[in-house]
N, C-alpha and C. Protein backbone atom coordinates (compact mmCIF):
# COMPACT_ATOMS: atom_id res chain seq x y z
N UNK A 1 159.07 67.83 88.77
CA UNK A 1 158.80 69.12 89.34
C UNK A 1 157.43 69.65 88.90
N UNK A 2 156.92 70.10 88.14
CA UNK A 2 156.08 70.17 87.10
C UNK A 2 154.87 68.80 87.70
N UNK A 3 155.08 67.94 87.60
CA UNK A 3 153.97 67.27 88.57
C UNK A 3 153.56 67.63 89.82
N UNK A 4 154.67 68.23 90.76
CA UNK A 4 154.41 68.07 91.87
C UNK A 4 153.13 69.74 92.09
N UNK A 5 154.02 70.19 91.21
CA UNK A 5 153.46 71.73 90.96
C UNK A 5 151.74 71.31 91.02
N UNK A 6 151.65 70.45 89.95
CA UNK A 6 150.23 70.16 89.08
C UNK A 6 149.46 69.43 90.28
N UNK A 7 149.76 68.50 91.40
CA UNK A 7 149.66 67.88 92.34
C UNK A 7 149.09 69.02 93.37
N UNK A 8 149.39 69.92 93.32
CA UNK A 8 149.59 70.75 94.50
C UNK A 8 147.93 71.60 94.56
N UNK A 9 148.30 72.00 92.98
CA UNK A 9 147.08 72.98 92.65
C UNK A 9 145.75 72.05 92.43
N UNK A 10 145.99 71.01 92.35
CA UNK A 10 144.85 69.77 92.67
C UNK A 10 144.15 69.95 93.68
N UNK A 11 144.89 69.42 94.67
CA UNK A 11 144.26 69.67 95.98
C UNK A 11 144.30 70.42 96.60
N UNK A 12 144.62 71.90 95.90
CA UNK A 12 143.63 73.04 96.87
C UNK A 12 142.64 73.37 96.13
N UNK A 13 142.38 73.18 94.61
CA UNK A 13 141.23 73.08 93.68
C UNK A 13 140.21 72.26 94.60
N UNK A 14 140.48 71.04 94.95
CA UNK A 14 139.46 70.11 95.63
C UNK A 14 138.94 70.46 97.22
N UNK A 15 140.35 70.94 97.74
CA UNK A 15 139.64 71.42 99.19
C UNK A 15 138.70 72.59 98.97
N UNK A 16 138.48 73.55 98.03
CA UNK A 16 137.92 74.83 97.73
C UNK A 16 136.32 74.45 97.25
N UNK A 17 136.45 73.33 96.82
CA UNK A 17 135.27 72.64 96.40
C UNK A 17 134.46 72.62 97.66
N UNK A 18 134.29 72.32 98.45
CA UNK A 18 133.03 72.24 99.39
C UNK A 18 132.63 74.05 99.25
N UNK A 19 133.36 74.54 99.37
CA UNK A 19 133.03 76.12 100.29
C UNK A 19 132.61 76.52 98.57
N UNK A 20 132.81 76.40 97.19
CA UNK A 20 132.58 76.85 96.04
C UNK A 20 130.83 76.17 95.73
N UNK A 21 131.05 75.04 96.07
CA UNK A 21 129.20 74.11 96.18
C UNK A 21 128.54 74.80 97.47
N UNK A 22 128.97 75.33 98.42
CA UNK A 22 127.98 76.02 99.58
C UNK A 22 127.57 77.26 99.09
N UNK A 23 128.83 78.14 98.07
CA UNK A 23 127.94 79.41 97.71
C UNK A 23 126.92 79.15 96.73
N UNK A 24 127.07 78.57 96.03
CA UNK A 24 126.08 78.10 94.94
C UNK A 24 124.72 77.96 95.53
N UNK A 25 124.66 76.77 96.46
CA UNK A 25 123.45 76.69 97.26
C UNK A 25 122.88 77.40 97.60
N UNK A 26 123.85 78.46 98.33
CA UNK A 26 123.25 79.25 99.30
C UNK A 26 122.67 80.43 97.84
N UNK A 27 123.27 80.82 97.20
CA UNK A 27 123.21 81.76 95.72
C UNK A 27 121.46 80.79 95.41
N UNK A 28 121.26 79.29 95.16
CA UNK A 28 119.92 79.02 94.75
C UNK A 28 119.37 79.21 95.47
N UNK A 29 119.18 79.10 96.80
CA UNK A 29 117.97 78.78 97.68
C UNK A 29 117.96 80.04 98.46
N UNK A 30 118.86 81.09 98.62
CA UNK A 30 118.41 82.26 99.67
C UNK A 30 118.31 83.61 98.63
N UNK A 31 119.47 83.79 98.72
CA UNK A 31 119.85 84.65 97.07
C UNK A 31 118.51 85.30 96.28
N UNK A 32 118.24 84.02 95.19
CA UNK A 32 117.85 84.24 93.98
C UNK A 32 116.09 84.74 94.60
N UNK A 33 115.94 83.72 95.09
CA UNK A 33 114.68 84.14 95.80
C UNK A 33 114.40 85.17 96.37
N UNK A 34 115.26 85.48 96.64
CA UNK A 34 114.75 86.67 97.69
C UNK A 34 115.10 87.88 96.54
N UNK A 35 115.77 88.57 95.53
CA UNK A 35 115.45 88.85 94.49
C UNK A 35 114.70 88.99 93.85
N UNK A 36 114.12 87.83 93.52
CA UNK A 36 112.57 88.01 92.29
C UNK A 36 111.41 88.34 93.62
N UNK A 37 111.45 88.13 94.70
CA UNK A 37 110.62 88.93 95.81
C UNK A 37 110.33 89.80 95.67
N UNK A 38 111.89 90.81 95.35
CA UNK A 38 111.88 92.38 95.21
C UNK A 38 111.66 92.40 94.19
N UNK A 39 111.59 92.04 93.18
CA UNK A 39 110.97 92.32 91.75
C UNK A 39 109.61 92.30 91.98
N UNK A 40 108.73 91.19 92.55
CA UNK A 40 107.60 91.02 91.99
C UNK A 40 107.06 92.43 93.22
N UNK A 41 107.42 92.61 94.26
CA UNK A 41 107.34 93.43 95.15
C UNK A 41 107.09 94.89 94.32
N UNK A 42 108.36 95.57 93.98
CA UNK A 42 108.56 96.65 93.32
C UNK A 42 107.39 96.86 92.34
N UNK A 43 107.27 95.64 91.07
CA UNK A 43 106.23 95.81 90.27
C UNK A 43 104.66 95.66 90.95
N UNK A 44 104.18 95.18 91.97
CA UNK A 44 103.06 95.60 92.39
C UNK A 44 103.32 96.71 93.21
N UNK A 45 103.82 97.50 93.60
CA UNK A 45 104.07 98.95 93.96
C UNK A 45 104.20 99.87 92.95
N UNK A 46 104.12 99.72 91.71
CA UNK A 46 104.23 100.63 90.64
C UNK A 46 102.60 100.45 90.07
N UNK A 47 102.08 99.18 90.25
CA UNK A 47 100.92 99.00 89.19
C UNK A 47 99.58 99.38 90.28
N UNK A 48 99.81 100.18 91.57
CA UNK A 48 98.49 100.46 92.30
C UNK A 48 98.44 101.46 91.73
N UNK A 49 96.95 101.49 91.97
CA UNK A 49 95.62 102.43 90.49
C UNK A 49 95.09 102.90 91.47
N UNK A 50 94.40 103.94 91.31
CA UNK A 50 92.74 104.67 92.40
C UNK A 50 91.88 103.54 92.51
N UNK A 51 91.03 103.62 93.46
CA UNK A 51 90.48 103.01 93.45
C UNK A 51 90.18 101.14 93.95
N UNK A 52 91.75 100.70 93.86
CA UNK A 52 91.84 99.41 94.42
C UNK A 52 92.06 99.83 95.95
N UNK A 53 91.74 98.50 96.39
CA UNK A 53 91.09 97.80 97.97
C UNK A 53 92.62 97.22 98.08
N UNK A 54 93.22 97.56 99.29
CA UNK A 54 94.71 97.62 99.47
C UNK A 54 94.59 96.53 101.29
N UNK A 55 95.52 96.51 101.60
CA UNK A 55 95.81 96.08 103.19
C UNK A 55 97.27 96.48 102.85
N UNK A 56 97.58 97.21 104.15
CA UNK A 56 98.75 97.98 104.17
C UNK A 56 99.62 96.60 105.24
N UNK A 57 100.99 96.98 105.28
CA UNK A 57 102.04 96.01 106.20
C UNK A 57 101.13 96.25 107.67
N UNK A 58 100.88 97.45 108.29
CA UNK A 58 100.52 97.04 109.51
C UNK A 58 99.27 96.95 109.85
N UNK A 59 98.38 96.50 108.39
CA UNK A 59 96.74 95.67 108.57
C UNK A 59 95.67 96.11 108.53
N UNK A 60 96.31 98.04 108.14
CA UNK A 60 95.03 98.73 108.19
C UNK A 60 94.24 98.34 106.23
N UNK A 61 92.95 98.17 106.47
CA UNK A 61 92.12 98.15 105.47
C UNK A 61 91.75 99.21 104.87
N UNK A 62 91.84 99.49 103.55
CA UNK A 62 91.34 100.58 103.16
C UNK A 62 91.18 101.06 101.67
N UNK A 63 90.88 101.53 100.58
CA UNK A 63 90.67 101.92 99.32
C UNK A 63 91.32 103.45 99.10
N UNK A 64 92.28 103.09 97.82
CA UNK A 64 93.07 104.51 97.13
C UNK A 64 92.40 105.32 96.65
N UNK A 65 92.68 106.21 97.30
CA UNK A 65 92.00 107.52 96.79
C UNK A 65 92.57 108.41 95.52
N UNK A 66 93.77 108.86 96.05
CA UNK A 66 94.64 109.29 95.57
C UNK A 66 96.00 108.92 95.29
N UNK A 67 96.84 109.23 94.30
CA UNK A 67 98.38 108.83 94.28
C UNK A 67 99.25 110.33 93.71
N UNK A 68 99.78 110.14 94.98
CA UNK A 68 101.02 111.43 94.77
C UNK A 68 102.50 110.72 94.08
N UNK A 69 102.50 111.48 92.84
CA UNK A 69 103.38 110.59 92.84
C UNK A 69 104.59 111.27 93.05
N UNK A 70 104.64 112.75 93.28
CA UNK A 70 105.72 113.21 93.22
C UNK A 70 106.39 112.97 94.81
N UNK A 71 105.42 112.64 95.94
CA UNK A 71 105.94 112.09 97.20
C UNK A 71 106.29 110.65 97.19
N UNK A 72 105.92 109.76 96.16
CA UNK A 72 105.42 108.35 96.21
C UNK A 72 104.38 107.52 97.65
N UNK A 73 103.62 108.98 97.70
CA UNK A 73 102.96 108.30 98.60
C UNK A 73 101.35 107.79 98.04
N UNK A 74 100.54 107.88 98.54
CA UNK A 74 99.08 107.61 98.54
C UNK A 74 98.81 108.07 99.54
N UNK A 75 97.10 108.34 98.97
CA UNK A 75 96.15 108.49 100.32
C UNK A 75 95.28 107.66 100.10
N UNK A 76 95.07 106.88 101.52
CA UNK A 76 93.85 105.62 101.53
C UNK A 76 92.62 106.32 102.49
N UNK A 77 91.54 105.62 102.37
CA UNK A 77 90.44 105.92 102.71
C UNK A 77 89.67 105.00 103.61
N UNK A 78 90.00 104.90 104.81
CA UNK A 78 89.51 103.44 105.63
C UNK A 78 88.07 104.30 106.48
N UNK A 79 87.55 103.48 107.12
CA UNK A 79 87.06 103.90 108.11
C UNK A 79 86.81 105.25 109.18
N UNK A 80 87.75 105.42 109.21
CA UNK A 80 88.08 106.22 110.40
C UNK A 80 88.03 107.81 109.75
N UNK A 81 88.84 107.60 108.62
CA UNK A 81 89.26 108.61 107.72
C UNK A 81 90.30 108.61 106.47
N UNK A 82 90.63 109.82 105.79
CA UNK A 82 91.51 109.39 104.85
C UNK A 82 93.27 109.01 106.02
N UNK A 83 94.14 108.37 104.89
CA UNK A 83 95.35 108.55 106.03
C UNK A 83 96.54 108.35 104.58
N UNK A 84 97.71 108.96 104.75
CA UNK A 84 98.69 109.34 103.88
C UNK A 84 99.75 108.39 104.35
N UNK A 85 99.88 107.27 103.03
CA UNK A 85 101.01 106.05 102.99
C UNK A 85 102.11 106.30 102.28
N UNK A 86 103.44 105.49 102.64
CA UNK A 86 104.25 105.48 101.50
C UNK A 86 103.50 104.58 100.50
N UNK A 87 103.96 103.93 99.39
CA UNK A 87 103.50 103.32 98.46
C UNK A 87 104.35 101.77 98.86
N UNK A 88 105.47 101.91 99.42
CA UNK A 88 106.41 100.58 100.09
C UNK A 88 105.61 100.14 101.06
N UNK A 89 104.34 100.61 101.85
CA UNK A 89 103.91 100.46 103.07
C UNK A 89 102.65 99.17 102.82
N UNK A 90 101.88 99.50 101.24
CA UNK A 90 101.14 98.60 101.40
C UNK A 90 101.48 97.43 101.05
N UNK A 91 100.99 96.56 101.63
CA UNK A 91 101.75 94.94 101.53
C UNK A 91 100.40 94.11 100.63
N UNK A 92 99.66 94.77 100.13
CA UNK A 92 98.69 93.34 99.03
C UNK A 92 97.36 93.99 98.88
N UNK A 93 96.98 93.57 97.48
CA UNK A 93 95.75 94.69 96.91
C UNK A 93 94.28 93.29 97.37
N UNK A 94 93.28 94.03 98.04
CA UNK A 94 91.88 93.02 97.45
C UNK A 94 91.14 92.91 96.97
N UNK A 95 91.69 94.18 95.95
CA UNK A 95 90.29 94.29 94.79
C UNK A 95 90.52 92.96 93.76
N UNK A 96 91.72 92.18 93.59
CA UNK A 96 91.83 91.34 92.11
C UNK A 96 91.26 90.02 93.48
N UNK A 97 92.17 90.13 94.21
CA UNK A 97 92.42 88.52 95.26
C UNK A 97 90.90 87.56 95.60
N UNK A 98 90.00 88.42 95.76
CA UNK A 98 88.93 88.15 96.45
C UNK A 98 87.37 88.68 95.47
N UNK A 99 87.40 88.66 94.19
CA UNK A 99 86.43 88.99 93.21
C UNK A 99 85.50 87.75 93.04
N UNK A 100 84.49 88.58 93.28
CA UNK A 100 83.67 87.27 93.24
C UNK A 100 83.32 86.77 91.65
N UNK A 101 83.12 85.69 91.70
CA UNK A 101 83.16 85.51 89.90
C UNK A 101 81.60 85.37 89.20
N UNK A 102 81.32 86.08 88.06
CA UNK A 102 80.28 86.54 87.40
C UNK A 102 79.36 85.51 87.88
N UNK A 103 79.43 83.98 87.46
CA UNK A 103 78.47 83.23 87.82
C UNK A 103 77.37 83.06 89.66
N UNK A 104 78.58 83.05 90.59
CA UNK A 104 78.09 83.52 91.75
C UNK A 104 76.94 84.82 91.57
N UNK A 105 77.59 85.94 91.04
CA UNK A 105 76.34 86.76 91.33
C UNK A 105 75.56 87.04 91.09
């Protein structure tokens, strides 16, 4: 009796196995990643300064003027004029990315 018991819980232990190895996978490869995204995301949204050369998500170019922080917004300074961002809006700084290096100049 007691075997058959032990028999039983075997093989639904083993059928559970495929679908227990798919979350895993899916937990390494979609999951985790996309996580430290929002981390590294969040922390360059906290570390914009005055003064850095920004490109916002929808491509406008432009340099920080100001930071409100009690709105969490910014004001950038492009071309045209100043214009008032969230701080989630800009998508990548070009003041570090694109420095030209001492010897060049």
């Amino acid at each position: 009796m007691y075997t058959t018991i032990a028999l039983q819980s075997a093989s639904s232990l083993t059928s559970m196995l495929p679908f227990l190895l798919m979350f895993v996978v899916i937990y390494l490869f979609m999951i985790r990643p996309q996580i430290k995204r929002q981390k590294n995301e969040k922390k360059f949204q906290t570390s914009i300064a005055k003064g850095n050369k920004i490109v916002t998500s929808s491509g406008i170019h432009g340099k920080i003027v100001d930071i409100v922080d009690s709105d969490n917004t910014v004001i950038i300074e492009t071309s045209a004029g100043k214009i008032k961002f969230e701080r989630s809006a800009i998508s990548m700084e070009l003041s570090k990315k694109y420095q030209v290096p001492e010897e060049v100049k």
